[in-house]
PDB file of N, CA and C in Angstrom:
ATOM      1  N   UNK A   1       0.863  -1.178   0.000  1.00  0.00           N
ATOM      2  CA  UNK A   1       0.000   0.000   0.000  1.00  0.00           C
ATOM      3  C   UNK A   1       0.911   1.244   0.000  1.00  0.00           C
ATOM      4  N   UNK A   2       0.328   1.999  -1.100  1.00  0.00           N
ATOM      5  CA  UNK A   2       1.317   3.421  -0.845  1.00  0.00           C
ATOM      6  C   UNK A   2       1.156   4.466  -0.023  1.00  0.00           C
ATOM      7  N   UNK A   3       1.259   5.280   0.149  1.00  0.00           N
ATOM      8  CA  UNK A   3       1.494   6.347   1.571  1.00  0.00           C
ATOM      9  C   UNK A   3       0.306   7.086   1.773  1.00  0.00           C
ATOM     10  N   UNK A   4      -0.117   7.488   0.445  1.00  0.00           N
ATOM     11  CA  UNK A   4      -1.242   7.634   0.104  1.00  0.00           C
ATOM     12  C   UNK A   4      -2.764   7.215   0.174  1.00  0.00           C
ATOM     13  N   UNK A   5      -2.225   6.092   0.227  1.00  0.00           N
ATOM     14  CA  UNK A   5      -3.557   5.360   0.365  1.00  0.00           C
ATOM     15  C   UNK A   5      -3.642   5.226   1.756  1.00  0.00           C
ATOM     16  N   UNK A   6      -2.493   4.671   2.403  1.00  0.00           N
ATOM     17  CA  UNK A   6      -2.769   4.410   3.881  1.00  0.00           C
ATOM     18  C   UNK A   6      -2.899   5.833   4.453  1.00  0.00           C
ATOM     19  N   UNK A   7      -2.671   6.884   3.897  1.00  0.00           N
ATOM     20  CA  UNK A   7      -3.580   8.048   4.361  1.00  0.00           C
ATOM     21  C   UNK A   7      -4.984   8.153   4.586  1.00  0.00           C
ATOM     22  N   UNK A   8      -5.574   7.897   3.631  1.00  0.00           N
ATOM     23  CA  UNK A   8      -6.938   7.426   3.523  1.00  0.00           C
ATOM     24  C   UNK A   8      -7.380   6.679   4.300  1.00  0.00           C
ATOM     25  N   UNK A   9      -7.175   5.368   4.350  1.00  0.00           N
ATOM     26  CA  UNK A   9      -7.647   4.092   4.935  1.00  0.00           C
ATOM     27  C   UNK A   9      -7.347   4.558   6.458  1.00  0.00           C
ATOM     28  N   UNK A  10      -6.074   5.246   7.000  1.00  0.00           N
ATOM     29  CA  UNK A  10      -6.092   5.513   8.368  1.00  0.00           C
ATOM     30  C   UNK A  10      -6.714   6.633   8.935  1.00  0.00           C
ATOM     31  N   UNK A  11      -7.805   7.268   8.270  1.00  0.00           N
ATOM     32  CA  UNK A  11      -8.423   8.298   9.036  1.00  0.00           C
ATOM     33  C   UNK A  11      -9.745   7.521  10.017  1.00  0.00           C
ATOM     34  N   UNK A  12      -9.874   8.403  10.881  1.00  0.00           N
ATOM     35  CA  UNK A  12     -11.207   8.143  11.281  1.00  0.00           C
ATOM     36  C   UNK A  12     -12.883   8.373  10.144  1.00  0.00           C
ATOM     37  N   UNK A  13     -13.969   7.361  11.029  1.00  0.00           N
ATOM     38  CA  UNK A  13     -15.294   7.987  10.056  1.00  0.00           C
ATOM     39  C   UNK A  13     -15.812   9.563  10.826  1.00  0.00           C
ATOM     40  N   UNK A  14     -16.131  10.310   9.578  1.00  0.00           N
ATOM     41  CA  UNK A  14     -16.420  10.180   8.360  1.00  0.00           C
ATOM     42  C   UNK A  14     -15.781  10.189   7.184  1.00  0.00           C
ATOM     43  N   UNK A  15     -14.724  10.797   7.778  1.00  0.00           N
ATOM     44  CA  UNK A  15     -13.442  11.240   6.944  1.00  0.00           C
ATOM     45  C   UNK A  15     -12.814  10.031   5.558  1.00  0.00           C
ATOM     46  N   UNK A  16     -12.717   9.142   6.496  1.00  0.00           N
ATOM     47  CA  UNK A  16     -12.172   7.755   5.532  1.00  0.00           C
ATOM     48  C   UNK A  16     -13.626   7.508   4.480  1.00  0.00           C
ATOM     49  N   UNK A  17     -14.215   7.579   5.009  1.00  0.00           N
ATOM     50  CA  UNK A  17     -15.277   7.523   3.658  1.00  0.00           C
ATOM     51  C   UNK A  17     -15.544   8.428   2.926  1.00  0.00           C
ATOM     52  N   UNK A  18     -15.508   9.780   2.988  1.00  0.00           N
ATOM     53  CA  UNK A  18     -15.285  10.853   2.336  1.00  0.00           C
ATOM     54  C   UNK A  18     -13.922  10.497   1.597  1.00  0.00           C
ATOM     55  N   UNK A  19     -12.903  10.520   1.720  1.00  0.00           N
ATOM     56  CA  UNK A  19     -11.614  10.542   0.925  1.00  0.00           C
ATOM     57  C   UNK A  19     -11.732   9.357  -0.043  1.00  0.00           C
ATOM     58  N   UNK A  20     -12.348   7.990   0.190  1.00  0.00           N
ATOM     59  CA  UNK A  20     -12.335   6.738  -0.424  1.00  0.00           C
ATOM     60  C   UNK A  20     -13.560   7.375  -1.810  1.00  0.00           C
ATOM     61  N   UNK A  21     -14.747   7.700  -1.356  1.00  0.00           N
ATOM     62  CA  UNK A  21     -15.414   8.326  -2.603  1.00  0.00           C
ATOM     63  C   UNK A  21     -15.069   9.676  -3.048  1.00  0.00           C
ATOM     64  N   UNK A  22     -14.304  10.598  -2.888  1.00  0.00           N
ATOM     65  CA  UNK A  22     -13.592  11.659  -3.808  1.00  0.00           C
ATOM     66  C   UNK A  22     -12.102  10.965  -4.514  1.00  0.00           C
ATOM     67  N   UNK A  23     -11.795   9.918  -3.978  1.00  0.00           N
ATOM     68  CA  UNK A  23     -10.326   8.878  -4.642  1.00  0.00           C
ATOM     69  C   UNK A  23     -11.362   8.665  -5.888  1.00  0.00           C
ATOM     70  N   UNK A  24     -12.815   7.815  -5.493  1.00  0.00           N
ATOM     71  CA  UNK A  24     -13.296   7.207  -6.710  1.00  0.00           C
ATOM     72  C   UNK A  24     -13.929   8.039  -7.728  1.00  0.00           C
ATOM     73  N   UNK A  25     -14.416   9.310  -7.882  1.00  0.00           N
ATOM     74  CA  UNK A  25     -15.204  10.039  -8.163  1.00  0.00           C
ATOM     75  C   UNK A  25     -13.823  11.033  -8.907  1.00  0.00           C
ATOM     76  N   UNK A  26     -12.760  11.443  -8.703  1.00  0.00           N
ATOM     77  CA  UNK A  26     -11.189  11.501  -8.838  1.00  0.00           C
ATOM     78  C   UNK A  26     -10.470  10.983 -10.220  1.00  0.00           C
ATOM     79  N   UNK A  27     -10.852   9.563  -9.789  1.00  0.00           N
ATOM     80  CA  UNK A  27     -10.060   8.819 -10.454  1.00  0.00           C
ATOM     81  C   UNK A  27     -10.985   8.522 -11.964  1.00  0.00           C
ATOM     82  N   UNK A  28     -12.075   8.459 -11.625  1.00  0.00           N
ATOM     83  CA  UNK A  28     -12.874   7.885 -12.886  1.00  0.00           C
ATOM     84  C   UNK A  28     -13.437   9.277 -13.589  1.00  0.00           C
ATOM     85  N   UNK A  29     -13.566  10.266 -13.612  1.00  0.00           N
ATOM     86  CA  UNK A  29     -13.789  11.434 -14.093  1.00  0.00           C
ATOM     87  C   UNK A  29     -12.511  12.293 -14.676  1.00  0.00           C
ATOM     88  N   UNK A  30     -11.412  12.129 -13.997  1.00  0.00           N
ATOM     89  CA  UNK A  30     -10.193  12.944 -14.907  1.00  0.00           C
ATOM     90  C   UNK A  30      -9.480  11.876 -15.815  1.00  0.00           C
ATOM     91  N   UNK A  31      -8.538  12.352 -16.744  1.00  0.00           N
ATOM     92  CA  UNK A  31      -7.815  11.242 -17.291  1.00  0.00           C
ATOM     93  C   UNK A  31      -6.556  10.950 -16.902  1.00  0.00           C
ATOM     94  N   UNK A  32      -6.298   9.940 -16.285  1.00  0.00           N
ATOM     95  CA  UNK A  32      -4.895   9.251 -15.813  1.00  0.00           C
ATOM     96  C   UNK A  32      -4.394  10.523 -14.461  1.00  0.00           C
ATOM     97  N   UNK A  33      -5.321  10.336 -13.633  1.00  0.00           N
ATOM     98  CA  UNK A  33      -4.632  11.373 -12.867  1.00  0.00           C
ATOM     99  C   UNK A  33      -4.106  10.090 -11.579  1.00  0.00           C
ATOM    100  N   UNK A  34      -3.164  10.844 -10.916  1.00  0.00           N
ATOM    101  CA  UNK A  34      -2.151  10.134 -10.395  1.00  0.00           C
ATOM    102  C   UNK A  34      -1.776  10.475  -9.109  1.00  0.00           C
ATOM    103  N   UNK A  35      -2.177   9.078  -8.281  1.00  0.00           N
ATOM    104  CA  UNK A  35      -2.540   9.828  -6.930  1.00  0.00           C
ATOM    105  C   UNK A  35      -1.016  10.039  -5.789  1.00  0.00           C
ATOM    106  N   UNK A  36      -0.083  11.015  -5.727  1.00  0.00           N
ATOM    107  CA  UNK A  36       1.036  10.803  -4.962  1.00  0.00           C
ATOM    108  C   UNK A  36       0.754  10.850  -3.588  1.00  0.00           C
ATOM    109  N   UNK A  37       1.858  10.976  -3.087  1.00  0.00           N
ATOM    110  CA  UNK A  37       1.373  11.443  -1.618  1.00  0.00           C
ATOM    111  C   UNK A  37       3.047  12.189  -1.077  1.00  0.00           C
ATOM    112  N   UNK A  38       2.378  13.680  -1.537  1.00  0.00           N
ATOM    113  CA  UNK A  38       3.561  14.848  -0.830  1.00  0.00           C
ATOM    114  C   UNK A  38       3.047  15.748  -0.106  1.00  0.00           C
ATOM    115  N   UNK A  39       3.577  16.579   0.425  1.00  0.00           N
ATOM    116  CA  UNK A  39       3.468  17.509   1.358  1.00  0.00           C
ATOM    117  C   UNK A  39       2.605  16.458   3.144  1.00  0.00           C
ATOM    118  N   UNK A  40       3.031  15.210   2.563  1.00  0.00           N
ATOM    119  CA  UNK A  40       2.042  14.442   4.080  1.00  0.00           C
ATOM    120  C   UNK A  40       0.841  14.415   3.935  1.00  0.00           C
ATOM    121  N   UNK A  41       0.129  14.345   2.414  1.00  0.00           N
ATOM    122  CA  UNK A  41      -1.416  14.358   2.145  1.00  0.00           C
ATOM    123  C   UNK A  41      -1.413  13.381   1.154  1.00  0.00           C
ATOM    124  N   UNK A  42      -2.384  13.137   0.365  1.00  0.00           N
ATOM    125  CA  UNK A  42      -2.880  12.734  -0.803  1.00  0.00           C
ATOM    126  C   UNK A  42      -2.898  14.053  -2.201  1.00  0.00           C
ATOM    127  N   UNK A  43      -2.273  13.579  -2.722  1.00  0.00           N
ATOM    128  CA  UNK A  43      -1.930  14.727  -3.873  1.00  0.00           C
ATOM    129  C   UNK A  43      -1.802  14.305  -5.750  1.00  0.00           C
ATOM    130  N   UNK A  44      -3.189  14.583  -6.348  1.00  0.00           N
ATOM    131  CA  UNK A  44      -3.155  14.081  -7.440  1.00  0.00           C
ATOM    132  C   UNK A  44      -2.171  15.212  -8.749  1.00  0.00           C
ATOM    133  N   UNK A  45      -1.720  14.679  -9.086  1.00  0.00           N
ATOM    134  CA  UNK A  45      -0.977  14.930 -10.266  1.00  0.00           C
ATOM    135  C   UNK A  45      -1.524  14.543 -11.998  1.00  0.00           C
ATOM    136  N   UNK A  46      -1.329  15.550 -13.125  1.00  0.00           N
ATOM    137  CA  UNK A  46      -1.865  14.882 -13.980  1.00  0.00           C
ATOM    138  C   UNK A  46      -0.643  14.722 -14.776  1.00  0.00           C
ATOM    139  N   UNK A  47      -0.345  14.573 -16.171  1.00  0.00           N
ATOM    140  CA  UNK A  47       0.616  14.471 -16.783  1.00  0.00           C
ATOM    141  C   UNK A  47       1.785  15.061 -15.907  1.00  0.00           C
ATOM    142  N   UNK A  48       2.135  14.911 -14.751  1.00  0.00           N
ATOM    143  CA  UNK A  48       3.637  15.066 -13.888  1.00  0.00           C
ATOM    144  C   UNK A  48       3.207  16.697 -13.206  1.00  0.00           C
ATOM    145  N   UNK A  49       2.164  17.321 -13.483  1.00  0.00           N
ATOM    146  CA  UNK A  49       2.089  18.764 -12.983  1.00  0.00           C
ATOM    147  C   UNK A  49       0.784  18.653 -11.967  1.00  0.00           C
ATOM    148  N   UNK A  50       0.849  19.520 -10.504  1.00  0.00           N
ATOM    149  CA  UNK A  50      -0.044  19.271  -9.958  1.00  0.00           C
ATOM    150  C   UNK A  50      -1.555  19.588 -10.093  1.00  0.00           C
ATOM    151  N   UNK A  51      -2.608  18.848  -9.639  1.00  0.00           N
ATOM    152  CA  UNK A  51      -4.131  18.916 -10.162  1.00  0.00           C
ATOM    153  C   UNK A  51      -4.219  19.356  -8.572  1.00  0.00           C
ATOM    154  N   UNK A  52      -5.134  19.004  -7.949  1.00  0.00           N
ATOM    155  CA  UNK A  52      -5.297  18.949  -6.391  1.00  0.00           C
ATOM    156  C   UNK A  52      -4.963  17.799  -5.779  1.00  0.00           C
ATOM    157  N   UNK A  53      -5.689  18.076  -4.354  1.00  0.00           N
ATOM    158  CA  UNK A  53      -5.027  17.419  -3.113  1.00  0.00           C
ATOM    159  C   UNK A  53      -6.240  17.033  -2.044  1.00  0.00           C
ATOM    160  N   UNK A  54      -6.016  16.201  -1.598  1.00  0.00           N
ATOM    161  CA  UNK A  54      -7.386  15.686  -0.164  1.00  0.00           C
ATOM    162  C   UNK A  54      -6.286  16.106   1.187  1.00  0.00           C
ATOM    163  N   UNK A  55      -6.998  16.709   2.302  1.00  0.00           N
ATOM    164  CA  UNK A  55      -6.731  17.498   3.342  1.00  0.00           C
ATOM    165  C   UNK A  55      -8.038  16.738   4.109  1.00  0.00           C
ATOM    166  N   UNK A  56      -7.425  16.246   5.193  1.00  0.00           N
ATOM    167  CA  UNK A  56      -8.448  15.916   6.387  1.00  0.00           C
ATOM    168  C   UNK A  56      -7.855  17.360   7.303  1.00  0.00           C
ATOM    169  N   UNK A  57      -8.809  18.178   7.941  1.00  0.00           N
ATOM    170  CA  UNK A  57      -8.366  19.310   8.680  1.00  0.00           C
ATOM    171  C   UNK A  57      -9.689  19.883   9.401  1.00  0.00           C
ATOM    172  N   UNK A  58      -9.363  20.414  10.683  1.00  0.00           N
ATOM    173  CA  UNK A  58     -10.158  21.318  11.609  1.00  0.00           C
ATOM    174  C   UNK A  58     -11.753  20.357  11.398  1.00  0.00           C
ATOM    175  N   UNK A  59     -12.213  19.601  11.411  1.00  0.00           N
ATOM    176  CA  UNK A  59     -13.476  18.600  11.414  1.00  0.00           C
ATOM    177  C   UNK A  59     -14.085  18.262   9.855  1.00  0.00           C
ATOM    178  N   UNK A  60     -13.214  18.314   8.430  1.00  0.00           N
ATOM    179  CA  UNK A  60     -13.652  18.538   7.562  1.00  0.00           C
ATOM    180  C   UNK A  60     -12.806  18.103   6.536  1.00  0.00           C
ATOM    181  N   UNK A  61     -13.025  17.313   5.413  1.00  0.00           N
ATOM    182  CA  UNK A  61     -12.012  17.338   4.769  1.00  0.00           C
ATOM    183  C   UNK A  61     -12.090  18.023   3.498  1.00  0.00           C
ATOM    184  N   UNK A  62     -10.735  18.614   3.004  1.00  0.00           N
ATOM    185  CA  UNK A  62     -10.946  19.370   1.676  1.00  0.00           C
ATOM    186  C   UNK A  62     -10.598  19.012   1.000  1.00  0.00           C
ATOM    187  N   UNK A  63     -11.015  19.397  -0.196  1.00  0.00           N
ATOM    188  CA  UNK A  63     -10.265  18.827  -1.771  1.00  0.00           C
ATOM    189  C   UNK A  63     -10.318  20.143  -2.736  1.00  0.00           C
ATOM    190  N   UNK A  64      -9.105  20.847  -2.154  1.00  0.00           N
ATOM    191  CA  UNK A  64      -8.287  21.612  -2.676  1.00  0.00           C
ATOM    192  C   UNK A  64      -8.106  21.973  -4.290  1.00  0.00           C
ATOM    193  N   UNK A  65      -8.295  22.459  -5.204  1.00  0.00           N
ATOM    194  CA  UNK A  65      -7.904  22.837  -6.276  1.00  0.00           C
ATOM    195  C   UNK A  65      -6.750  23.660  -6.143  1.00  0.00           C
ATOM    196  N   UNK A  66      -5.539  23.156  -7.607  1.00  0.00           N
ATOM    197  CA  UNK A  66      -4.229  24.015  -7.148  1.00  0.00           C
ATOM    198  C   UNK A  66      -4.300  25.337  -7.926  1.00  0.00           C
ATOM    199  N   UNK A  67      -5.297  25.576  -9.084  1.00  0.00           N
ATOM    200  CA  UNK A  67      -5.578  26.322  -9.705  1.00  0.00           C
ATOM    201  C   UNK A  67      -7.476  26.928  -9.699  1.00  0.00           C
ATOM    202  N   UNK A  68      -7.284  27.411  -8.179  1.00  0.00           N
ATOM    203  CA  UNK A  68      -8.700  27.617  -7.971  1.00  0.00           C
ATOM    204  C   UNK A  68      -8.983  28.711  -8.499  1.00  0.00           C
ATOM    205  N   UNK A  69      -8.555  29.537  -8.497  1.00  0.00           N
ATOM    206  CA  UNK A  69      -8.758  31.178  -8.494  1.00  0.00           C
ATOM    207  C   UNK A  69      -9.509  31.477  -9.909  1.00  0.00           C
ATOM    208  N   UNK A  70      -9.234  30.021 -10.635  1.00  0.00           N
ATOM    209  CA  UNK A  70     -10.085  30.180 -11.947  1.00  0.00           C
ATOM    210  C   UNK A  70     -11.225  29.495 -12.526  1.00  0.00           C
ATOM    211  N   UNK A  71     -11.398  29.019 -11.182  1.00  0.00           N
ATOM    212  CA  UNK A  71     -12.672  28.490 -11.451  1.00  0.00           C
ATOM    213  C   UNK A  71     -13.884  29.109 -11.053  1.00  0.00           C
ATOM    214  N   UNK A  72     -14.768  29.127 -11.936  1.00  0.00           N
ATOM    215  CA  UNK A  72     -16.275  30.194 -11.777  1.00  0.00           C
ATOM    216  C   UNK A  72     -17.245  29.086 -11.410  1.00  0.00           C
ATOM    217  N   UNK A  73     -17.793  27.988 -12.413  1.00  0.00           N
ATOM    218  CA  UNK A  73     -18.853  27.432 -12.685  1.00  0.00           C
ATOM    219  C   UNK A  73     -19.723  27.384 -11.301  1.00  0.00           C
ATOM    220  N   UNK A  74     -19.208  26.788 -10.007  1.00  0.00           N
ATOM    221  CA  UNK A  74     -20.003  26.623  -8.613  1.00  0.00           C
ATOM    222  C   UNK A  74     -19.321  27.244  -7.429  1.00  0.00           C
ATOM    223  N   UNK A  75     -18.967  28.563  -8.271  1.00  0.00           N
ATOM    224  CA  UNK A  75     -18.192  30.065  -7.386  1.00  0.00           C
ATOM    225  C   UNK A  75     -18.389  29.821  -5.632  1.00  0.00           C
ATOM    226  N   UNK A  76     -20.159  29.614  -5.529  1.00  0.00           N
ATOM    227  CA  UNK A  76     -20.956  29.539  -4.279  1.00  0.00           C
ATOM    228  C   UNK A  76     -20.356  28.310  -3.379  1.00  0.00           C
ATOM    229  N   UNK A  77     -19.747  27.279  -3.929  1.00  0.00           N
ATOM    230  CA  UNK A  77     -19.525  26.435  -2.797  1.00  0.00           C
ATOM    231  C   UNK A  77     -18.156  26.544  -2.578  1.00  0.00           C
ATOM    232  N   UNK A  78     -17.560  27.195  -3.191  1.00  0.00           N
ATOM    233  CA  UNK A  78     -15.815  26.738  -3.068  1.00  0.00           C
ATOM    234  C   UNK A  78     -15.114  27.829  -2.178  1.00  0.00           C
ATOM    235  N   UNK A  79     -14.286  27.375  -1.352  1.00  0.00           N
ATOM    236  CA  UNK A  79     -14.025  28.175  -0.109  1.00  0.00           C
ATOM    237  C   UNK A  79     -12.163  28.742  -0.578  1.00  0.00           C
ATOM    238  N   UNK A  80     -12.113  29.658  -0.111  1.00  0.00           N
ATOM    239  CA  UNK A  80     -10.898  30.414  -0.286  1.00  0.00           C
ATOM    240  C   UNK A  80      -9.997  29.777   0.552  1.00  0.00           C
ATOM    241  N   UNK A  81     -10.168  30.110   2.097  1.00  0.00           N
ATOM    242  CA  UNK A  81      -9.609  29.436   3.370  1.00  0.00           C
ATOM    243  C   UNK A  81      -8.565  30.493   3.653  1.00  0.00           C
ATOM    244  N   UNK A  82      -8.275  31.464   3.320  1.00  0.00           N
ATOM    245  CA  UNK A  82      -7.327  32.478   3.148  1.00  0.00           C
ATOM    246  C   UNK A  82      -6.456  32.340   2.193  1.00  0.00           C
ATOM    247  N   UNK A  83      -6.939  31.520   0.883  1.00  0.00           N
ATOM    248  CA  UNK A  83      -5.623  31.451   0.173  1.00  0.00           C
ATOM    249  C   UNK A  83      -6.120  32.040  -1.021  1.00  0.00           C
ATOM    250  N   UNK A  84      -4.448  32.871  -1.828  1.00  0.00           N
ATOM    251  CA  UNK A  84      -4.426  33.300  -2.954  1.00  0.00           C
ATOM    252  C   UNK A  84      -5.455  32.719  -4.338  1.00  0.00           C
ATOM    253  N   UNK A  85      -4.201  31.627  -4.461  1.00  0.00           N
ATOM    254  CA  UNK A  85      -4.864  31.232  -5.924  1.00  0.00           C
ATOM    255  C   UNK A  85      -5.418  29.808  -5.736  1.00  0.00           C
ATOM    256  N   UNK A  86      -5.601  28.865  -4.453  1.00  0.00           N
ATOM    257  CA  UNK A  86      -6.337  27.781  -4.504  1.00  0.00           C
ATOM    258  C   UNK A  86      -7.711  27.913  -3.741  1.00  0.00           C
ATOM    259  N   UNK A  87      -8.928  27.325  -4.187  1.00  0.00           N
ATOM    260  CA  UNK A  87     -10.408  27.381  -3.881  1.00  0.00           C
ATOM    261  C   UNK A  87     -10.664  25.789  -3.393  1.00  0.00           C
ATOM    262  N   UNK A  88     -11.260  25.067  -2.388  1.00  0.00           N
ATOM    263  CA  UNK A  88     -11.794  24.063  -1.863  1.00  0.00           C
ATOM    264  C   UNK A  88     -12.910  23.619  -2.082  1.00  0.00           C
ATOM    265  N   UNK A  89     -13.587  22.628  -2.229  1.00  0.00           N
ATOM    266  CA  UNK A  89     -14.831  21.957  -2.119  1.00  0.00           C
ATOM    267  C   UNK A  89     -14.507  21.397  -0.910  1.00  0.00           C
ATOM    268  N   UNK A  90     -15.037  21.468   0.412  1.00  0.00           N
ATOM    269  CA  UNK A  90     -14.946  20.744   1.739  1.00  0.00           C
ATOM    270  C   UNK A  90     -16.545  20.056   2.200  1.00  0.00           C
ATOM    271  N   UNK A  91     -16.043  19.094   2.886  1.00  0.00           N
ATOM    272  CA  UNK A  91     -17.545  17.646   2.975  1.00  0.00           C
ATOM    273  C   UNK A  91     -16.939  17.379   4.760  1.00  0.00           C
ATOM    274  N   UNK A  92     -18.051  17.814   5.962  1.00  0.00           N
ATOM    275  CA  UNK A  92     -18.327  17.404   7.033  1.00  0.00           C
ATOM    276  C   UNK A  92     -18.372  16.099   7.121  1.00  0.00           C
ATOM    277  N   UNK A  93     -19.398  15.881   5.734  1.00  0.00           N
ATOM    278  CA  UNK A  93     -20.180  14.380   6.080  1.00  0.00           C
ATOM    279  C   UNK A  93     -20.322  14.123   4.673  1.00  0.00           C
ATOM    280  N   UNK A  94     -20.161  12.659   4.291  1.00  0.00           N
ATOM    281  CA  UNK A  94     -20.203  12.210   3.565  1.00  0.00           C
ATOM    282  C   UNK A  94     -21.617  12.804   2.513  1.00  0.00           C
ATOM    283  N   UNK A  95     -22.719  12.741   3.097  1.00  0.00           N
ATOM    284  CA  UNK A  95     -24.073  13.654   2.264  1.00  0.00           C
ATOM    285  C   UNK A  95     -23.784  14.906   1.915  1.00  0.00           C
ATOM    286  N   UNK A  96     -22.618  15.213   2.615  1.00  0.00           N
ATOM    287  CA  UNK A  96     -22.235  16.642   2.276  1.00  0.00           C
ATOM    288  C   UNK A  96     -21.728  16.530   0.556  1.00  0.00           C
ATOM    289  N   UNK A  97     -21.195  15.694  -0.208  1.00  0.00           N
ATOM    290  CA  UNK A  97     -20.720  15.560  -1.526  1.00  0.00           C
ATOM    291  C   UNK A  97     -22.079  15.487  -2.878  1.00  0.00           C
ATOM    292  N   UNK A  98     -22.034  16.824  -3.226  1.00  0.00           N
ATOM    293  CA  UNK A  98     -22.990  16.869  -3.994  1.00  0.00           C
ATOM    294  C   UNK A  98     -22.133  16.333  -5.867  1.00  0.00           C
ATOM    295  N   UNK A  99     -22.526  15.254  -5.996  1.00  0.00           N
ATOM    296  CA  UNK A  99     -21.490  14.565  -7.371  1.00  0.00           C
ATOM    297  C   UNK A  99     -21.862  15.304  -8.460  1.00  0.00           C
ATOM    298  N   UNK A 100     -22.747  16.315  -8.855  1.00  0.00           N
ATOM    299  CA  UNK A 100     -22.961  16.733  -9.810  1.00  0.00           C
ATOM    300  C   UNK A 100     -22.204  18.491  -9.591  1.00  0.00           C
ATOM    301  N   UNK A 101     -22.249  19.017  -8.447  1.00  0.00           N
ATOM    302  CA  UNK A 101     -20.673  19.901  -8.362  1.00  0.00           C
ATOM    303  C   UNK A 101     -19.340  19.514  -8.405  1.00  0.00           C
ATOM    304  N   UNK A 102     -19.238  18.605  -7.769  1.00  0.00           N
ATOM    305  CA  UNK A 102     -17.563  17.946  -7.875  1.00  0.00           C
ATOM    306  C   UNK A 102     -17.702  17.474  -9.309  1.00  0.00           C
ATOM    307  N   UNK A 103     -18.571  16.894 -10.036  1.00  0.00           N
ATOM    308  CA  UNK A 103     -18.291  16.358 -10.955  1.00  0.00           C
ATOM    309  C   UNK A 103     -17.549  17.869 -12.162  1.00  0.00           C
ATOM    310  N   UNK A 104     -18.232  19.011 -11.904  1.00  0.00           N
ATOM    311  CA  UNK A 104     -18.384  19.715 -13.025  1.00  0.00           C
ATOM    312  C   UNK A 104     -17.083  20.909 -12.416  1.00  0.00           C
ATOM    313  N   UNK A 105     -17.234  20.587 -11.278  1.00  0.00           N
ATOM    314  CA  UNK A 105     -15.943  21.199 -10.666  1.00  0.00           C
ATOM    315  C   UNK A 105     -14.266  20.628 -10.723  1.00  0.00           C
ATOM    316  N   UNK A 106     -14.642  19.165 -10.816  1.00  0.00           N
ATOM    317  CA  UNK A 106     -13.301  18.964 -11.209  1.00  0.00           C
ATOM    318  C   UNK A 106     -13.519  18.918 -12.731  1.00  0.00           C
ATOM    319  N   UNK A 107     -14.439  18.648 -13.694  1.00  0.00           N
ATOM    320  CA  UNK A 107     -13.958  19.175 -14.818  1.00  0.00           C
ATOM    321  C   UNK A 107     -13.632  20.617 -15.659  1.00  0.00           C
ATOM    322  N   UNK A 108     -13.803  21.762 -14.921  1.00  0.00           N
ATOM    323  CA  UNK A 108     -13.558  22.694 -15.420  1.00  0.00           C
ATOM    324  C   UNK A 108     -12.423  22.819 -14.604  1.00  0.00           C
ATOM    325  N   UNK A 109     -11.750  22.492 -13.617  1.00  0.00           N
ATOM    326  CA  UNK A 109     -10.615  22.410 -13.264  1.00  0.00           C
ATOM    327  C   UNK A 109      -9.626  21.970 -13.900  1.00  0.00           C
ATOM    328  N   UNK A 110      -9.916  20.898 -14.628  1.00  0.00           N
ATOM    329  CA  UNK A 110      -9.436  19.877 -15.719  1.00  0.00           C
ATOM    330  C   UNK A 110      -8.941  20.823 -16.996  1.00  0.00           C
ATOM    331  N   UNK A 111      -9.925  21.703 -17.220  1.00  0.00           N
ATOM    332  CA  UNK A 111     -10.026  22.577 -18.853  1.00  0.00           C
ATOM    333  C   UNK A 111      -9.540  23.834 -18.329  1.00  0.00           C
ATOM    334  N   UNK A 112      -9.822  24.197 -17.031  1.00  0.00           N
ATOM    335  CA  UNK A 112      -8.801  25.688 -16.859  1.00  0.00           C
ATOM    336  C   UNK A 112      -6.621  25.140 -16.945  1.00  0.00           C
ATOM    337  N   UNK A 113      -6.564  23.695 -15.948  1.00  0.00           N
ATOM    338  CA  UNK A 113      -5.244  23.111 -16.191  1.00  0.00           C
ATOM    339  C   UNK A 113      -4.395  23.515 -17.356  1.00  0.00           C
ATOM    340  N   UNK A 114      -5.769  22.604 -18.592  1.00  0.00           N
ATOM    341  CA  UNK A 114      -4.999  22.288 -19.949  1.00  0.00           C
ATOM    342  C   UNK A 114      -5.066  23.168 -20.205  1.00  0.00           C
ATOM    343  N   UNK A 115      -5.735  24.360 -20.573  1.00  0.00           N
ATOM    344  CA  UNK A 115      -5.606  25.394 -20.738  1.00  0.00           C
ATOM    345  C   UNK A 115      -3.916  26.140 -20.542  1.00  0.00           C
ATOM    346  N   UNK A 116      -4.239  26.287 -19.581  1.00  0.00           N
ATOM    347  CA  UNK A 116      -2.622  27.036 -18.750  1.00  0.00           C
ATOM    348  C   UNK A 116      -1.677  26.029 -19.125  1.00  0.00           C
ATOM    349  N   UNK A 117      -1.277  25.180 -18.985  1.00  0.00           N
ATOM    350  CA  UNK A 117      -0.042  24.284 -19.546  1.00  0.00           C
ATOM    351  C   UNK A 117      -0.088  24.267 -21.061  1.00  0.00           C
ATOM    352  N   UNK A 118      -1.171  23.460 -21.271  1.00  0.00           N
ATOM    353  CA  UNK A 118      -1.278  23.209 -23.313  1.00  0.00           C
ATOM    354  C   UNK A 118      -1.672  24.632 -23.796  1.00  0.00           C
ATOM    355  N   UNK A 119      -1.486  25.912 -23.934  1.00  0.00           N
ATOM    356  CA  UNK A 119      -1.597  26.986 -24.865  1.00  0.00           C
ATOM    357  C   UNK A 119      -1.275  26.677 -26.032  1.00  0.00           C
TER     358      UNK A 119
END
């Protein structure tokens, strides 16, 4: 098991079930994204450049965009946290994951990426 994963698998509930369905929801919606594990988190990568990251923190876990600042489509749910250029989708509770925002949120995340790298 990689470092990564046993990140996951070793949280407490709700958390571990939250991270296990944003891994799956992650993995089957982007193409070949690639799950490392740096900075002491879970950290997906796509072609070798970073995408986001899963954060268990303060009762909540986040899933970070590394290029938030450009994402519009679901402006209303995505949290700053005090940071510059990355925006969050964060889930209390597992019902908290609405799949038709994450879904459309990590794909315009996906198309702002290629965008900025593939010009």
């Amino acid at each position: 098991m990689n470092p990564a994963e046993a990140y996951i698998l070793n949280q407490i509930e709700p958390f571990r079930s939250i991270l296990l369905q944003l891994q799956i929801i992650i993995e089957t919606t982007l193409p070949n994204p690639q799950m490392l594990y740096k900075y002491k988190i879970p950290f997906y990568y796509i072609d070798k450049k970073p995408f986001c990251y899963l954060n268990v923190t303060k009762g909540y876990v986040d899933l970070v965009f590394w290029h938030g600042t450009h994402l519009q489509k679901h402006f209303s749910f995505l949290e700053t946290g005090g940071r510059k250029h990355m925006k969050s989708l964060r889930y209390k509770k597992i019902e908290d994951i609405q799949h038709t925002v994450l879904i459309e949120t990590l794909e315009e995340a996906y198309s702002v990426r290629h965008k900025k790298y593939y010009k």
